[in-house]
N, C-alpha and C. Protein backbone atom coordinates (compact mmCIF):
# COMPACT_ATOMS: atom_id res chain seq x y z
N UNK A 1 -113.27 125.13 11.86
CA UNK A 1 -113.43 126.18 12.87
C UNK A 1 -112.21 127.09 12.88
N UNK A 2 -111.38 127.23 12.16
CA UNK A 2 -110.33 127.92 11.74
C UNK A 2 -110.86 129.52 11.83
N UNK A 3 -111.46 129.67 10.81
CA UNK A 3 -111.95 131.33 10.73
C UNK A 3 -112.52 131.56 12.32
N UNK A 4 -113.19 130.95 12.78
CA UNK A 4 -114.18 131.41 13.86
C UNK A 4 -113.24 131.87 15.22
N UNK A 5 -112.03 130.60 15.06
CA UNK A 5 -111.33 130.54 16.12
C UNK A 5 -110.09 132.04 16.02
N UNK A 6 -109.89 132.27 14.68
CA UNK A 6 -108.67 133.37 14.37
C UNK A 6 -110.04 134.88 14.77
N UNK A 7 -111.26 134.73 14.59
CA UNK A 7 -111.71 136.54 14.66
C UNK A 7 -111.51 135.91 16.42
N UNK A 8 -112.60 135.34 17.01
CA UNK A 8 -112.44 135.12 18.21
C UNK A 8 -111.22 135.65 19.15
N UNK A 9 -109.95 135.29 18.62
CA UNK A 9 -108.62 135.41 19.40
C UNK A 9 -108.47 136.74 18.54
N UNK A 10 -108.61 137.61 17.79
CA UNK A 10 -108.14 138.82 17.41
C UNK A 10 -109.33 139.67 18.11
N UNK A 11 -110.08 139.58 18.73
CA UNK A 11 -111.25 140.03 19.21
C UNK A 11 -111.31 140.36 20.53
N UNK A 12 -109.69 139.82 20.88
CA UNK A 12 -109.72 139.58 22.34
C UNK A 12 -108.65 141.53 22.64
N UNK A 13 -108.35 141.86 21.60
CA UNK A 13 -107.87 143.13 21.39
C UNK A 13 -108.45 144.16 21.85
N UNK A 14 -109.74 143.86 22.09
CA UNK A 14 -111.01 145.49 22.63
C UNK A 14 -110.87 144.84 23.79
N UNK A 15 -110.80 143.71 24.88
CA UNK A 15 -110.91 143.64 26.11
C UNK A 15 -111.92 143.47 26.55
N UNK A 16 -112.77 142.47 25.84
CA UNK A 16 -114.40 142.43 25.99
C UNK A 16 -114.61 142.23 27.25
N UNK A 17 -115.87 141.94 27.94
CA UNK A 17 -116.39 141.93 28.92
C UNK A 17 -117.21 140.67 28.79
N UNK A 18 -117.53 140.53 27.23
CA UNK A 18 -118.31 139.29 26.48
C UNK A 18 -118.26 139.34 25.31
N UNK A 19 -117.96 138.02 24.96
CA UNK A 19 -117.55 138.08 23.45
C UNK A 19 -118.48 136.46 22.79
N UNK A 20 -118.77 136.47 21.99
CA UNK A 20 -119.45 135.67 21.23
C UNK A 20 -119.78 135.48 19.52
N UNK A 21 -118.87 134.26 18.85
CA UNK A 21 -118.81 134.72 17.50
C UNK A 21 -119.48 133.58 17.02
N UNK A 22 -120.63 133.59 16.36
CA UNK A 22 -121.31 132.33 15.76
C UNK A 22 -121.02 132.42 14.32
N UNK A 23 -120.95 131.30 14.11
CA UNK A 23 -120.78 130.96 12.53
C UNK A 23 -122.16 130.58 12.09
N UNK A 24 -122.58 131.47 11.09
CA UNK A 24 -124.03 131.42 11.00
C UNK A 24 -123.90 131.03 8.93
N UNK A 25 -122.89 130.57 8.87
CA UNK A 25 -122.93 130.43 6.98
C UNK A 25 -123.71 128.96 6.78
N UNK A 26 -124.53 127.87 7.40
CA UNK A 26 -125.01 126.91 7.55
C UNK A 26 -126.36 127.55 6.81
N UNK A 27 -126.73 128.97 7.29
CA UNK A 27 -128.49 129.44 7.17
C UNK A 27 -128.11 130.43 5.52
N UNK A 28 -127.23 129.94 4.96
CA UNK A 28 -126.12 130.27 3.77
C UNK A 28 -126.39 129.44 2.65
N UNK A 29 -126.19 130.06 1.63
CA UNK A 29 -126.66 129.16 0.07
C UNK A 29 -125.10 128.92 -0.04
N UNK A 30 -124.10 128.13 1.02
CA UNK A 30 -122.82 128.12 0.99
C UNK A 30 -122.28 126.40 0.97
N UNK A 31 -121.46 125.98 0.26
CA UNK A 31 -120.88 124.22 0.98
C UNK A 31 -121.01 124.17 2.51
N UNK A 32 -121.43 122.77 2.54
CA UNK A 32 -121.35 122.63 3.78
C UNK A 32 -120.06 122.58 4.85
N UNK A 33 -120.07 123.18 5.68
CA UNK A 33 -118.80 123.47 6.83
C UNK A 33 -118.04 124.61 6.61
N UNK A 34 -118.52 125.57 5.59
CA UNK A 34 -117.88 126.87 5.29
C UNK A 34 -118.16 127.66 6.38
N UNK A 35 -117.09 128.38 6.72
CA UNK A 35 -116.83 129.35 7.30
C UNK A 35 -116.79 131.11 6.53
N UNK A 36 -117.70 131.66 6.11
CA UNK A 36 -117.94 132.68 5.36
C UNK A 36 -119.00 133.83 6.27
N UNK A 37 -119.56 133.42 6.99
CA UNK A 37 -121.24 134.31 7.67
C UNK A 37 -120.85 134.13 9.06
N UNK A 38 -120.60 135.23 9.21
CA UNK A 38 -120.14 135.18 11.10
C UNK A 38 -121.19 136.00 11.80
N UNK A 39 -122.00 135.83 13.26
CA UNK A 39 -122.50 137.03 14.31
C UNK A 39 -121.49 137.34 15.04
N UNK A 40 -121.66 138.24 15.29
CA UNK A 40 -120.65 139.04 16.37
C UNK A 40 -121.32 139.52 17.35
N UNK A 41 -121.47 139.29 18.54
CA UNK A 41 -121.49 140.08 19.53
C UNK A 41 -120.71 140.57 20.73
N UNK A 42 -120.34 141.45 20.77
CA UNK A 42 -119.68 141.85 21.58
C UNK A 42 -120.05 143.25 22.56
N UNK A 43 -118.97 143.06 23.92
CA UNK A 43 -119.38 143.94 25.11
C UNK A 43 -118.21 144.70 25.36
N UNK A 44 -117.97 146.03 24.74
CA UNK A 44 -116.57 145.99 25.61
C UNK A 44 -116.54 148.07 26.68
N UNK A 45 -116.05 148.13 27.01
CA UNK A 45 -115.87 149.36 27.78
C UNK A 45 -115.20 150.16 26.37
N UNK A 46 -114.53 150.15 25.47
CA UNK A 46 -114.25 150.66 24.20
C UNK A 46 -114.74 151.65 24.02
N UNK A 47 -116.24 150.94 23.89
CA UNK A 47 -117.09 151.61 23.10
C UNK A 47 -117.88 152.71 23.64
N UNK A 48 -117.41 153.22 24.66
CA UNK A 48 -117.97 154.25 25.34
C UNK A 48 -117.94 155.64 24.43
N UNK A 49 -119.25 156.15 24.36
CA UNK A 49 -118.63 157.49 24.01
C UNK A 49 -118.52 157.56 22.50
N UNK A 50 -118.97 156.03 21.88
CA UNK A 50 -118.37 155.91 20.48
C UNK A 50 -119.92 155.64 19.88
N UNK A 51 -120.24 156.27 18.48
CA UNK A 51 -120.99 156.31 17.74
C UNK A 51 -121.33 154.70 16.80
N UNK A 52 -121.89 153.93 16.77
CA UNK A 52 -122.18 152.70 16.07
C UNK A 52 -121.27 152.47 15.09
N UNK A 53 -120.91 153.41 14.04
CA UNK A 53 -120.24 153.09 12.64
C UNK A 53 -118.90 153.56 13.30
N UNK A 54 -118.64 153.84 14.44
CA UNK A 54 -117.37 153.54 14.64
C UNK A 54 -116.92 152.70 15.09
N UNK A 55 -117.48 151.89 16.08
CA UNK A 55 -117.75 150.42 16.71
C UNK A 55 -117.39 149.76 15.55
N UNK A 56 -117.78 149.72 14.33
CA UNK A 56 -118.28 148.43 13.17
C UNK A 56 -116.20 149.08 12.56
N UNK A 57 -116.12 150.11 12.59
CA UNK A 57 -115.05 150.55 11.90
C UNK A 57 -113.74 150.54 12.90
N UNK A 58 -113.61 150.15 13.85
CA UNK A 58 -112.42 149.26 14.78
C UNK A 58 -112.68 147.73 14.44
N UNK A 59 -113.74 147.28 14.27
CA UNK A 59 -113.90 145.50 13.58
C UNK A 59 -113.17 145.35 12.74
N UNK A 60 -113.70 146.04 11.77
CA UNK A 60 -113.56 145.89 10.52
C UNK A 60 -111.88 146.02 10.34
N UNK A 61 -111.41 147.04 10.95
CA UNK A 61 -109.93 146.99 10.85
C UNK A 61 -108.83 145.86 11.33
N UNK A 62 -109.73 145.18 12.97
CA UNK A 62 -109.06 144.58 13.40
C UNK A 62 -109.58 143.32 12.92
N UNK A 63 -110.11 143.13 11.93
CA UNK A 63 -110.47 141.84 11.07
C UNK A 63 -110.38 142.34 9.47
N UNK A 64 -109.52 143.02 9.09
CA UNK A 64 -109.80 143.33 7.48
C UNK A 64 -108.68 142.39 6.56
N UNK A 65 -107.87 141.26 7.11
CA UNK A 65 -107.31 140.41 6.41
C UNK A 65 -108.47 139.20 6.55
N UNK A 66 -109.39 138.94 7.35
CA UNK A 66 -110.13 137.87 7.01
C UNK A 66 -111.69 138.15 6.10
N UNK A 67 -111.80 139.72 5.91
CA UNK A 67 -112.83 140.34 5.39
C UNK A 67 -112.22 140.48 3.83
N UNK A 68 -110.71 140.48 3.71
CA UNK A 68 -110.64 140.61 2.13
C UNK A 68 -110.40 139.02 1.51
N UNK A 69 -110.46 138.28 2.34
CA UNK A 69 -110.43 136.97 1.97
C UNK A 69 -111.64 135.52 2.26
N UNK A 70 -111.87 134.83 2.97
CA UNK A 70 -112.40 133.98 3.36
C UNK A 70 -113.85 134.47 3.81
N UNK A 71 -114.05 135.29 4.68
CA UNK A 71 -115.37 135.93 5.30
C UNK A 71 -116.16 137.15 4.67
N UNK A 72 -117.42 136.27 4.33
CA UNK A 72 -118.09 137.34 3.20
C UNK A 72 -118.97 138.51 4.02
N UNK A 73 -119.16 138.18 5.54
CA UNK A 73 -120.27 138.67 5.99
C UNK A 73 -120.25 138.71 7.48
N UNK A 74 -120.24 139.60 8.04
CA UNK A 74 -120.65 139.76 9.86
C UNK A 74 -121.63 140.25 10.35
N UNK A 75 -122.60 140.12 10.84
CA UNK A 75 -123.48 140.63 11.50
C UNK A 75 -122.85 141.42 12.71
N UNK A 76 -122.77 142.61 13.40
CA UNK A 76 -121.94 143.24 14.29
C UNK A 76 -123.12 143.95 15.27
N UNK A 77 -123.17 142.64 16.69
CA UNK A 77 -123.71 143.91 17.53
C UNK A 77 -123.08 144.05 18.75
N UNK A 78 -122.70 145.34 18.52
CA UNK A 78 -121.44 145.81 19.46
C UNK A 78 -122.12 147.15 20.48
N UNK A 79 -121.64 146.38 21.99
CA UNK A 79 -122.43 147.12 22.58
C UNK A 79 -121.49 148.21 24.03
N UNK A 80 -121.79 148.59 24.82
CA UNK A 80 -120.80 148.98 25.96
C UNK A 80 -121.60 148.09 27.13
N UNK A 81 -120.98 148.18 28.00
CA UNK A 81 -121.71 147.10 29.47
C UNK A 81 -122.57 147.91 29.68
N UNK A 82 -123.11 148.80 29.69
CA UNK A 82 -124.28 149.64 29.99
C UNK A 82 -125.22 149.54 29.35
N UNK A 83 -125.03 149.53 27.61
CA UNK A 83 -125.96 149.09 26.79
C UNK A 83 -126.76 147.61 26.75
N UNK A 84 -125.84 146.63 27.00
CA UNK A 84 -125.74 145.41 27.39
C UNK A 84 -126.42 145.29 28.48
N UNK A 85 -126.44 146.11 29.31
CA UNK A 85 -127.05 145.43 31.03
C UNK A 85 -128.49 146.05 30.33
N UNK A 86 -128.44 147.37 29.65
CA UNK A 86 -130.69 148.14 29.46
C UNK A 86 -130.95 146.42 28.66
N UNK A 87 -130.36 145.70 28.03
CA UNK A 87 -130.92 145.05 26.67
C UNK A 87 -131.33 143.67 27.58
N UNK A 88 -130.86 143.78 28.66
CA UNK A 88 -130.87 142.12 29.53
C UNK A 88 -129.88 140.86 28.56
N UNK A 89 -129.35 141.66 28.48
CA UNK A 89 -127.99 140.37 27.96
C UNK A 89 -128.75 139.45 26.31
N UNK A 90 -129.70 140.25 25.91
CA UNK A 90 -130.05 139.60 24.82
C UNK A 90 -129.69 140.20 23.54
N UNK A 91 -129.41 139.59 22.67
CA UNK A 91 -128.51 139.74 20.99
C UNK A 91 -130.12 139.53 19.99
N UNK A 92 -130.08 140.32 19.01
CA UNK A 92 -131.16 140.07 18.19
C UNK A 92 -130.94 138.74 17.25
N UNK A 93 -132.05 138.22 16.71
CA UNK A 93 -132.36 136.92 16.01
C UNK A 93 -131.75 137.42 14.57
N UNK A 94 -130.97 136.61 14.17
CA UNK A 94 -130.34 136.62 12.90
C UNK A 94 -131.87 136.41 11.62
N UNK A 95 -131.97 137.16 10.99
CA UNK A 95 -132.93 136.93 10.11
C UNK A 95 -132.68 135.72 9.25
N UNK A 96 -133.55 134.98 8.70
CA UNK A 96 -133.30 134.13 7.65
C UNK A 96 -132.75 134.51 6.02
N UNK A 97 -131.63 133.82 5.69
CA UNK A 97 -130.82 134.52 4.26
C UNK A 97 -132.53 134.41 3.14
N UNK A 98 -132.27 135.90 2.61
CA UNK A 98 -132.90 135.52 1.20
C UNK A 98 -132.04 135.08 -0.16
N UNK A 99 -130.91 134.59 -0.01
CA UNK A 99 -129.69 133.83 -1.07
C UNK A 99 -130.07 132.94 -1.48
N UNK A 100 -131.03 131.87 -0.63
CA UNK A 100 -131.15 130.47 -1.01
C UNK A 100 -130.63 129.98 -0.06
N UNK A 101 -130.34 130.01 1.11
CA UNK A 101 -130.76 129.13 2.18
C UNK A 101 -131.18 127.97 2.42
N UNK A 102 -130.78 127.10 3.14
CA UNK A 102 -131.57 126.12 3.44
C UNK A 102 -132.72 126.03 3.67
């Protein structure tokens, strides 16, 4: 739980409102207990005002030493508390990998 626990605590940088990082590399053609396939969801006031691929492009920065190394993959849904309250606090279903999966 190393990777999960280092984006988690660097994540805490936007000031979420809600934060939630699943390790989803299990549904992964990956060894078992790898840490490589992360969800992201997050809530923060940030993102006000801000266009989607810019949302994904403050991540990406404030995670781009674990993106050039260890973590192949994030799912990113990044929202503002407003967006978050229309959606009823629900995150979309991670699709199943076509890699070879379990």
């Amino acid at each position: 739980m190393k990777w999960q626990a280092l984006i988690e605590e660097k994540l805490q940088a936007l000031t979420p409102e809600y934060v939630q990082v699943e390790n989803e590399s299990h549904r992964h053609n990956v060894p078992e207990n790898s840490e490589t396939h992360f969800k992201v969801t997050l809530v923060s006031e940030r993102f006000e005002g801000m266009m989607p691929v810019k949302r994904h492009q403050q991540l990406y920065a404030l995670l781009a030493d674990e993106l050039s190394g260890p973590v192949h993959a994030l799912a990113l849904h990044l929202y503002t508390p407003l967006e978050w309250q229309a959606r009823g606090g629900e995150r979309p279903a991670s699709p199943d990998c076509r890699g070879g999966g379990q």
